[in-house]
Every structure is written in structure tokens, then in C-alpha cells.
Protein backbone atom coordinates (compact mmCIF):
# COMPACT_ATOMS: atom_id res chain seq x y z
CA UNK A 1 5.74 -33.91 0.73
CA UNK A 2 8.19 -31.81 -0.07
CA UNK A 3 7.99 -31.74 -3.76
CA UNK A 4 4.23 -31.31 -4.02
CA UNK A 5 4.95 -28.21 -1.62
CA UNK A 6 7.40 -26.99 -4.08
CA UNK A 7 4.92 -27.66 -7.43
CA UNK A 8 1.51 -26.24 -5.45
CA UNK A 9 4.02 -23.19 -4.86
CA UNK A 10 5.06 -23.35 -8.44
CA UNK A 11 1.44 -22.95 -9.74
CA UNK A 12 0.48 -19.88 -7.48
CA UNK A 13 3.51 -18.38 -9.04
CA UNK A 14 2.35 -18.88 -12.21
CA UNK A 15 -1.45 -17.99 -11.35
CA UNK A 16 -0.17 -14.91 -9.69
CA UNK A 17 2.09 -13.78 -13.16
CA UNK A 18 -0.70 -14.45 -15.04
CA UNK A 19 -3.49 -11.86 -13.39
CA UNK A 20 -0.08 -9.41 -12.83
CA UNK A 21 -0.53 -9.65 -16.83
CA UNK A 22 -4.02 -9.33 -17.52
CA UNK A 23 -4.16 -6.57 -14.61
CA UNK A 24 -1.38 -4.44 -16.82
CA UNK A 25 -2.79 -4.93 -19.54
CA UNK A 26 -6.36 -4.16 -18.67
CA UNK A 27 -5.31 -1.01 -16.72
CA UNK A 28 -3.21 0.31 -19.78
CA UNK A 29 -5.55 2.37 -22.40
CA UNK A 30 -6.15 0.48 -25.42
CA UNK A 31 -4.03 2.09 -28.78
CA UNK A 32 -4.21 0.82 -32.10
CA UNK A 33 -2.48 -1.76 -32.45
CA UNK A 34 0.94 -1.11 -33.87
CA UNK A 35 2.50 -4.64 -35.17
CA UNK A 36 0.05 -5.75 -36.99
CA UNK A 37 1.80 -5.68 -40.07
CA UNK A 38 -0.13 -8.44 -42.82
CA UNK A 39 -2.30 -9.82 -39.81
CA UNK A 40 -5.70 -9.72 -41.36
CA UNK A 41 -9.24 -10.60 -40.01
CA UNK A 42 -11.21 -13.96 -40.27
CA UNK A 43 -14.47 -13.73 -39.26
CA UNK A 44 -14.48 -13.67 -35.13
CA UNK A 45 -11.31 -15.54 -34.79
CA UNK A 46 -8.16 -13.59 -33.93
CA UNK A 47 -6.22 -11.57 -36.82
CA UNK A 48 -4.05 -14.23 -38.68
CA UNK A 49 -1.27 -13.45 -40.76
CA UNK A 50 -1.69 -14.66 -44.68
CA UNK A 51 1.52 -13.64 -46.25
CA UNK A 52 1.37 -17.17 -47.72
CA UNK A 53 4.32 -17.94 -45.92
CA UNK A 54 4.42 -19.78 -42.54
CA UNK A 55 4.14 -17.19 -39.73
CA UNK A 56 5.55 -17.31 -36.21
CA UNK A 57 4.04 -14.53 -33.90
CA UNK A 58 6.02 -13.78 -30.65
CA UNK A 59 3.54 -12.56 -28.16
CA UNK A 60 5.17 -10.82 -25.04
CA UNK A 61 6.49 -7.66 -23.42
CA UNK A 62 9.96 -6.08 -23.88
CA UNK A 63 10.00 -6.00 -19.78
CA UNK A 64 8.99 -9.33 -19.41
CA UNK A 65 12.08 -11.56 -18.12
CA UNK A 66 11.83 -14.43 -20.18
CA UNK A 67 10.34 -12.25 -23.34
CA UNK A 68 14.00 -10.31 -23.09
CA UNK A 69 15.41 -14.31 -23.14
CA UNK A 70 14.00 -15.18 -26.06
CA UNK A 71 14.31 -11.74 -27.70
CA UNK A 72 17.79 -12.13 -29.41
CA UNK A 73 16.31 -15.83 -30.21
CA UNK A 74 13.50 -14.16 -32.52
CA UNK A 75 15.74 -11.64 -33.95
CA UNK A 76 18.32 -14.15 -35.32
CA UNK A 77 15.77 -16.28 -36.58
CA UNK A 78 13.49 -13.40 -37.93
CA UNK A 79 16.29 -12.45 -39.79
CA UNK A 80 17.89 -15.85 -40.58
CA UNK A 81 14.06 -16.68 -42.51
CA UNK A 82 13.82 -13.84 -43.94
CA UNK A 83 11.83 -14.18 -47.28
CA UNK A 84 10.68 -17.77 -46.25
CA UNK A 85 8.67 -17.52 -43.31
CA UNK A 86 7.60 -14.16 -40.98
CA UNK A 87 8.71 -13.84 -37.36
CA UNK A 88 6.73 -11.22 -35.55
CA UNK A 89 6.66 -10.01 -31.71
CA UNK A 90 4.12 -8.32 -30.99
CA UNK A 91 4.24 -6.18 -27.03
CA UNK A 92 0.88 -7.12 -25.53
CA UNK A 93 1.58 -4.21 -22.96
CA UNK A 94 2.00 -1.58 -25.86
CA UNK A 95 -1.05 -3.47 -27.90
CA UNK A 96 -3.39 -4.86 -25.31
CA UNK A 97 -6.41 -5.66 -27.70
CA UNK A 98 -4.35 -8.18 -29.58
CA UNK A 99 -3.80 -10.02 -26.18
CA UNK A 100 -7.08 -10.18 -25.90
CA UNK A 101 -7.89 -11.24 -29.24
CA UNK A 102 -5.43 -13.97 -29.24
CA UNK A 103 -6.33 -14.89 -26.31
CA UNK A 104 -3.12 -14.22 -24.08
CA UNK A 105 -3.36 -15.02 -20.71
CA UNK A 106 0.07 -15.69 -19.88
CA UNK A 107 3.29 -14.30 -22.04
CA UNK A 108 5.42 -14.97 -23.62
CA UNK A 109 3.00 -17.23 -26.18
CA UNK A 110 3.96 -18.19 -29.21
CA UNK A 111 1.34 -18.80 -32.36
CA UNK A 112 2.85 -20.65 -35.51
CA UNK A 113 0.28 -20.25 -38.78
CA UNK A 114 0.63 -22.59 -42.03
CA UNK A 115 1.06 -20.02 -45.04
CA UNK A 116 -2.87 -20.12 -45.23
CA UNK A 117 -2.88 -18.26 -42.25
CA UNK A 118 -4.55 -20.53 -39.74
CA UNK A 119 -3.37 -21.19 -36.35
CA UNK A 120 -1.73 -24.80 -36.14
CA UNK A 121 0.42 -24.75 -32.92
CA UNK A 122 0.31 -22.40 -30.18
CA UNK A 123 3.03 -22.27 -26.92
CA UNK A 124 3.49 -20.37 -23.89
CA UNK A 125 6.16 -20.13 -21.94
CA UNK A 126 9.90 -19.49 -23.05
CA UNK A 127 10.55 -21.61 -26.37
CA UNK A 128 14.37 -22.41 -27.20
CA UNK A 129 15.82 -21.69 -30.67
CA UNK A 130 16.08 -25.30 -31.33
CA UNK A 131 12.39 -26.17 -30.65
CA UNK A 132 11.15 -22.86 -32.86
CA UNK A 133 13.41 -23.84 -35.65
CA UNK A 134 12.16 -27.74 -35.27
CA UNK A 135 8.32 -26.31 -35.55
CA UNK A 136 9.24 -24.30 -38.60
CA UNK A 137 10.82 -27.29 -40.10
CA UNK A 138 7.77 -29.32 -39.70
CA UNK A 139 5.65 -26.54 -41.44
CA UNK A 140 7.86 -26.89 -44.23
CA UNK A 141 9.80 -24.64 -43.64
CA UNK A 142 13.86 -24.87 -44.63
């Protein structure tokens, strides 16, 4: 009894993160979007990036607890693939029209793209260095 207390609990936490999230960043005013750097349109689907190199795209909020975990995660590896793949965060609360357009409802997410820029795995929650770096392996990525 106990533990399905303790999971039902769990999930109103989550539930109750999630509209926290979409309430901020419906109530902020909408800016143009600032990290958008090589993140093109196809069609209606969400802006993808086609650098022709694989593409992770960190979507979160520099106030966000488990964003600031995982921010010294995507630095070292934004840096450490530098010239072979792009790492990209992108602060839904400073650019609230790309959560909407990628369809954020809880953050942090992560989106991984092939180098042809489509979407081909998508996470959300906080991802560990070793499970990024095993994704971007996978893509073909060394």
C-alpha cells in the first residue's frame, strides 16, 4: 500500500511541475527566439537542425534544478564534439515558442537529430553523460 501511495504521489508531482512549466511559459511574452542557431523549418513540424552533423538539442531552463544538473554535462560534451556533432540548450523560459513548437511539456527534454536533421530519439527528464554519449555513439557519432 505503501509504495503505490508513494508512486500516485510521485505522479502528482510530476503533473504539478509540468503545468508550473507550461503556466511560466505561457505567462512570459513571447521574444524571438534567440538559440536558434542552424535550426531551420520543415514544413509544420518543429525547426530541426541540418548542419549535416548529428544534433543534440538540450531543452530546459537555467533555473530549473535538474537543467543546472545536467548543465556542466552539455558543456563538456558540447565542447568535447565540437566539429562532429552540435550540442545546443535552448531556455524554454527565455524562448517559449520553441517549447511549444517542440512540443515541451515537461523540461528538461532532450531531442537527438541524424545529420539529415530529423528527429530520431527524444528524452525527458535528466539524462546522464554516459547515456548522451551512448546515443551519440549509436548515431555514428565518435
Amino acid at each position: 500500500m505503501k509504495r503505490n501511495r508513494k508512486g500516485w504521489i510521485f505522479g502528482a508531482l510530476a503533473l504539478l511541475a509540468s503545468v508550473v512549466v507550461y503556466a511560466v511559459t505561457e505567462s512570459r511574452g513571447v521574444d524571438k527566439p534567440s538559440g536558434t542557431v542552424g535550426l531551420q523549418a520543415q514544413g509544420t513540424s518543429a525547426p530541426s537542425p541540418r548542419t549535416g552533423r548529428v544534433t543534440m538539442i538540450d531543452l530546459g531552463a537555467t533555473e530549473c534544478i535538474p537543467c543546472k544538473m545536467m548543465a556542466p554535462i552539455i558543456e563538456e560534451l558540447r565542447i568535447r564534439y565540437t566539429g562532429k556533432a552540435d550540442i545546443l540548450f535552448i531556455d524554454v523560459w527565455n524562448d517559449p515558442e520553441l517549447a511549444k513548437i517542440y512540443g515541451i511539456q515537461a523540461i528538461p527534454t532532450q531531442i537527438f537529430f541524424d545529420g539529415n536533421g530529423r528527429e530520431v530519439f527524444r528524452h525527458v527528464g535528466f539524462l546522464d553523460k554516459k547515456r548522451i554519449v551512448d546515443i551519440l555513439t549509436k548515431l555514428g557519432v565518435s
